[in-house]
Protein backbone atom coordinates (compact mmCIF):
# COMPACT_ATOMS: atom_id res chain seq x y z
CA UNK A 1 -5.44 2.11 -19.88
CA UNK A 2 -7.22 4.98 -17.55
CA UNK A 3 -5.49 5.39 -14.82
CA UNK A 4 -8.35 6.96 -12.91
CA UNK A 5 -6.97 8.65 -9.55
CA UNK A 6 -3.34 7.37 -10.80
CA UNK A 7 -3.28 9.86 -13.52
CA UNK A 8 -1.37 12.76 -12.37
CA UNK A 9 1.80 14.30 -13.67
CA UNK A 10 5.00 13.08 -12.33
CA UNK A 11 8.64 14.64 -12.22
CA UNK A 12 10.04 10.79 -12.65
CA UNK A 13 9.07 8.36 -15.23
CA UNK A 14 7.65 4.51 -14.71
CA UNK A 15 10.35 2.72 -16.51
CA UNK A 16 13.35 4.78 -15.16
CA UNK A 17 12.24 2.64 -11.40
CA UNK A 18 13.67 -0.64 -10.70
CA UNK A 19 11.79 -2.25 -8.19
CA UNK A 20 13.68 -5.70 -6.42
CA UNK A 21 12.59 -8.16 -3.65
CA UNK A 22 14.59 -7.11 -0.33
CA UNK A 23 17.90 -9.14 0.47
CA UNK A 24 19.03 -9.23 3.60
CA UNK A 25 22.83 -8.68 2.22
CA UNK A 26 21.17 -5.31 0.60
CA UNK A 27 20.74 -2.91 3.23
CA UNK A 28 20.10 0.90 2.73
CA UNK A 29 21.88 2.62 5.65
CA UNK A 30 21.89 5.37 3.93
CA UNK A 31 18.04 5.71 2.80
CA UNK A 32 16.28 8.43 5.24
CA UNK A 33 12.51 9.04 4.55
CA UNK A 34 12.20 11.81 7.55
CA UNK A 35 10.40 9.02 9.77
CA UNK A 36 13.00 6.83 12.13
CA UNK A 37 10.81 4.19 12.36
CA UNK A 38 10.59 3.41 8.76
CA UNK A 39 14.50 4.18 8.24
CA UNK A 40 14.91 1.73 10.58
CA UNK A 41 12.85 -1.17 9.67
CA UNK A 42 15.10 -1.23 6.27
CA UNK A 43 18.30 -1.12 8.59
CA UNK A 44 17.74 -3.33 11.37
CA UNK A 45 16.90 -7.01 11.74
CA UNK A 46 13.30 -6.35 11.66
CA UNK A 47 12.52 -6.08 8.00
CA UNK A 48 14.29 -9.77 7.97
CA UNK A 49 11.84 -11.15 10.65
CA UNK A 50 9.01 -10.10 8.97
CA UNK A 51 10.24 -11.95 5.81
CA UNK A 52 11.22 -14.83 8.06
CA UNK A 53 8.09 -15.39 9.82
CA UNK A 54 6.19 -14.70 6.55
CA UNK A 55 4.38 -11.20 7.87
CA UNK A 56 5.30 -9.53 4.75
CA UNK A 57 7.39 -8.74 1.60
CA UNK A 58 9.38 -5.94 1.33
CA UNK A 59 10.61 -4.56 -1.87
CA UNK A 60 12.93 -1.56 -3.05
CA UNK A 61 12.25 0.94 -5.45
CA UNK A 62 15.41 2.56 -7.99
CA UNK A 63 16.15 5.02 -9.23
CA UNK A 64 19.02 5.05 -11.60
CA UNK A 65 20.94 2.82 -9.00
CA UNK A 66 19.74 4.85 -5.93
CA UNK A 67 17.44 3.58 -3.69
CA UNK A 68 14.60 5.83 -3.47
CA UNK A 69 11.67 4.06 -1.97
CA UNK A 70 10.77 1.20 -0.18
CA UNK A 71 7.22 -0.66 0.49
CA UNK A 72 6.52 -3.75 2.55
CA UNK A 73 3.12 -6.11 1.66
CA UNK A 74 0.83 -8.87 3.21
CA UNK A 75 -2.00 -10.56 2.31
CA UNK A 76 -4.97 -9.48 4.89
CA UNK A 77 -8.26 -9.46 5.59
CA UNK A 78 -10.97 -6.27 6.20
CA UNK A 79 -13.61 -7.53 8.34
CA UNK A 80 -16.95 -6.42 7.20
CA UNK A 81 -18.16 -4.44 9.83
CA UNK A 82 -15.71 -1.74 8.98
CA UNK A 83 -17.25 -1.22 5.69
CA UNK A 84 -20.90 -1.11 6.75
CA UNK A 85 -21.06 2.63 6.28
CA UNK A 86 -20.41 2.09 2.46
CA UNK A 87 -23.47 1.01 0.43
CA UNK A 88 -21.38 -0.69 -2.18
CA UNK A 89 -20.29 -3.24 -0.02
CA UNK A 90 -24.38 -4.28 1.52
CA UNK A 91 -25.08 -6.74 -0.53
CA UNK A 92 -21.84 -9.08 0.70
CA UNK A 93 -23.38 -9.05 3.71
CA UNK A 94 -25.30 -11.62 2.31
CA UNK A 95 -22.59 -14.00 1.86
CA UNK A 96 -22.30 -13.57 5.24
CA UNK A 97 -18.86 -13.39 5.30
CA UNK A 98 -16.49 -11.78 8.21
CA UNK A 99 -13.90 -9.79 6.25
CA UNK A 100 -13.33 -9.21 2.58
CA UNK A 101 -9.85 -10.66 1.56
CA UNK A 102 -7.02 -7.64 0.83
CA UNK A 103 -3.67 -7.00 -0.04
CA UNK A 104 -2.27 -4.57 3.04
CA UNK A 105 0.42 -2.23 2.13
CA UNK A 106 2.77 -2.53 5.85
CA UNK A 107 4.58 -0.03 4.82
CA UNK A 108 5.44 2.79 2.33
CA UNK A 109 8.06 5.03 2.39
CA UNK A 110 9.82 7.76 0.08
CA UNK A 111 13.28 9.27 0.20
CA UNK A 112 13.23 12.81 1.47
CA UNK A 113 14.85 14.04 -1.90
CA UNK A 114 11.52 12.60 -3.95
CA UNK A 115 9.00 13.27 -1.66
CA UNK A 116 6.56 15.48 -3.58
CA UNK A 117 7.46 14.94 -6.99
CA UNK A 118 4.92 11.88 -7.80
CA UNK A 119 7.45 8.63 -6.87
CA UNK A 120 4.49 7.82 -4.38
CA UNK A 121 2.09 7.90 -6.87
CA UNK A 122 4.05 5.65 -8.78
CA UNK A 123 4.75 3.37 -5.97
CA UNK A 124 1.10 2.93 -5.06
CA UNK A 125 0.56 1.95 -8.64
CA UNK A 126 2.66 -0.80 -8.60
CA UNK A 127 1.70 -2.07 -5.79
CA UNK A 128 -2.05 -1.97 -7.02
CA UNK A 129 -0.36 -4.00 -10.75
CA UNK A 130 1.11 -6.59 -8.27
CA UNK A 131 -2.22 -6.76 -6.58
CA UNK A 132 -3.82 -7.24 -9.97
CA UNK A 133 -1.66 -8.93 -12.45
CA UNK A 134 0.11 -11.30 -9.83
CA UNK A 135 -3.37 -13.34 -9.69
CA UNK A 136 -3.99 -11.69 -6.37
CA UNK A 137 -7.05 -9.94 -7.65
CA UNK A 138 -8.93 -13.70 -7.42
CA UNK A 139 -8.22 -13.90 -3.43
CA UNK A 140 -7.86 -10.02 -3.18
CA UNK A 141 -11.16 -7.60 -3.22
CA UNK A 142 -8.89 -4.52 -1.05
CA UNK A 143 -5.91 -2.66 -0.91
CA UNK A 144 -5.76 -1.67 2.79
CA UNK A 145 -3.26 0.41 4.78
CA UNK A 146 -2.92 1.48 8.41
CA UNK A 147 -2.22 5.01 7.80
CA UNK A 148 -0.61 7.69 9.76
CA UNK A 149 -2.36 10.94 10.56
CA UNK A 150 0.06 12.35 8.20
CA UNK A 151 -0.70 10.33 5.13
CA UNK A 152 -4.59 9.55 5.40
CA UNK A 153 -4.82 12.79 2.84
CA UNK A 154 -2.02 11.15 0.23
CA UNK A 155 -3.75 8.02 0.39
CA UNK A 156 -7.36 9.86 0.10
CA UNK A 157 -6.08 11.48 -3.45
CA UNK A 158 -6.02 7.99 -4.77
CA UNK A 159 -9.37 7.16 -3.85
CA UNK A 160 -8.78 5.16 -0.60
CA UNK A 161 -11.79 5.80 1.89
CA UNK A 162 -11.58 5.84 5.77
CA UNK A 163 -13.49 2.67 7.28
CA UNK A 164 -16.27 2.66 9.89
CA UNK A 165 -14.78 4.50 12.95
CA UNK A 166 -15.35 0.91 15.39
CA UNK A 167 -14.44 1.39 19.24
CA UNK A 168 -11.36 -0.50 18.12
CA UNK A 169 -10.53 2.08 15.65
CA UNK A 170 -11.00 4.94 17.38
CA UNK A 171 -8.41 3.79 20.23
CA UNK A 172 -5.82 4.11 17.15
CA UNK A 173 -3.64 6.51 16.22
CA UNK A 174 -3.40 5.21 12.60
CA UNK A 175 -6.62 5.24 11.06
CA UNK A 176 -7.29 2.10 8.52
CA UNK A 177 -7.77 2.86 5.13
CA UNK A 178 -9.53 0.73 1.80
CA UNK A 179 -9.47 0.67 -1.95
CA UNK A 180 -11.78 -1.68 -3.52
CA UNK A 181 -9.65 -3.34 -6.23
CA UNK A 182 -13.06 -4.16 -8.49
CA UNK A 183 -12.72 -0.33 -9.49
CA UNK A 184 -9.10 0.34 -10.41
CA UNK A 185 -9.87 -3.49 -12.09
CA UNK A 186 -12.96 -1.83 -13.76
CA UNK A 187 -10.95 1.16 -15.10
CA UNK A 188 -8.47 -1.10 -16.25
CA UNK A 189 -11.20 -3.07 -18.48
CA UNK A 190 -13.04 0.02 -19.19
């Protein structure tokens, strides 16, 4: 398979990670991306509320035993009127539909020790195979992500695109981001 903007060398390999479903008996006190608020969403009771009231899923990523990343996902939706900027997505409009179904990444974060060495990269991937091989791809046309100031250029090396700036999203700090699932699924087939 062509990994397309996925292909990039990596200090860790694909099968070394273990990735599991969070468990409330597993926290990660211990786990510090540089960002408090994520650290503490995996240490507090708030990662169990979201699982409780069915906001999202999150799972850990391994690393020979040691927890080394962590990403938290939802089913959404993209309305349409923040893609009307992108040609490729015109011809929806007459479906007349409100939002394009997606597959929203809450939250992704990387232990300070593996930041920079590709464990992102690989982390996004899997998150676009669940996307994809789970069945999602049938009720899923978009990876989408709220992302920080910080990380709209991380997300942009993969081929995510900034949406329409609305009024709504210029009040934001975090800027939404898309990846149209039909190409990474077109790659894959390619």
């Amino acid at each position: 398979m062509n990994d397309g903007p996925f292909r990039h060398s990596v200090d860790i390999q694909a099968d070394d990670l273990r990735v599991e479903p969070f468990h409330e008996t597993r926290r990660v006190r211990y786990f510090d991306c540089g960002d408090r608020h994520l650290n503490d969403f995996l240490n507090t009771d708030e990662v169990v509320e979201y699982e409780k009231e069915y906001l999202g899923y999150t799972h850990l990523v391994f690393l020979h035993g040691d927890p080394v990343a962590y990403f938290t996902v939802s089913l959404d939706g993209l309305r349409v009127e923040y893609l009307k900027s992108y040609k490729s997505f015109s011809r929806l409009s007459e479906l007349r539909l409100e939002s394009l179904p997606a597959v929203k990444i809450g939250r992704l974060a990387v232990a300070r020790a593996w930041q920079n060495r590709g464990l992102g990269r690989l982390v996004l991937k899997y998150i676009v195979g669940m996307a994809l091989n789970m069945g999602l791809f049938r009720a899923a046309r978009l990876l989408t992500v709220q992302a920080k100031p910080g990380a709209i250029g991380f997300y942009r090396k993969f081929g995510f695109e900034l949406t329409y700036e609305t009024a709504r999203e210029r009040k934001r700090a975090n800027r939404t981001m898309f990846y149209d699932l039909l190409y990474i699924k077109d790659i894959a087939n390619g």
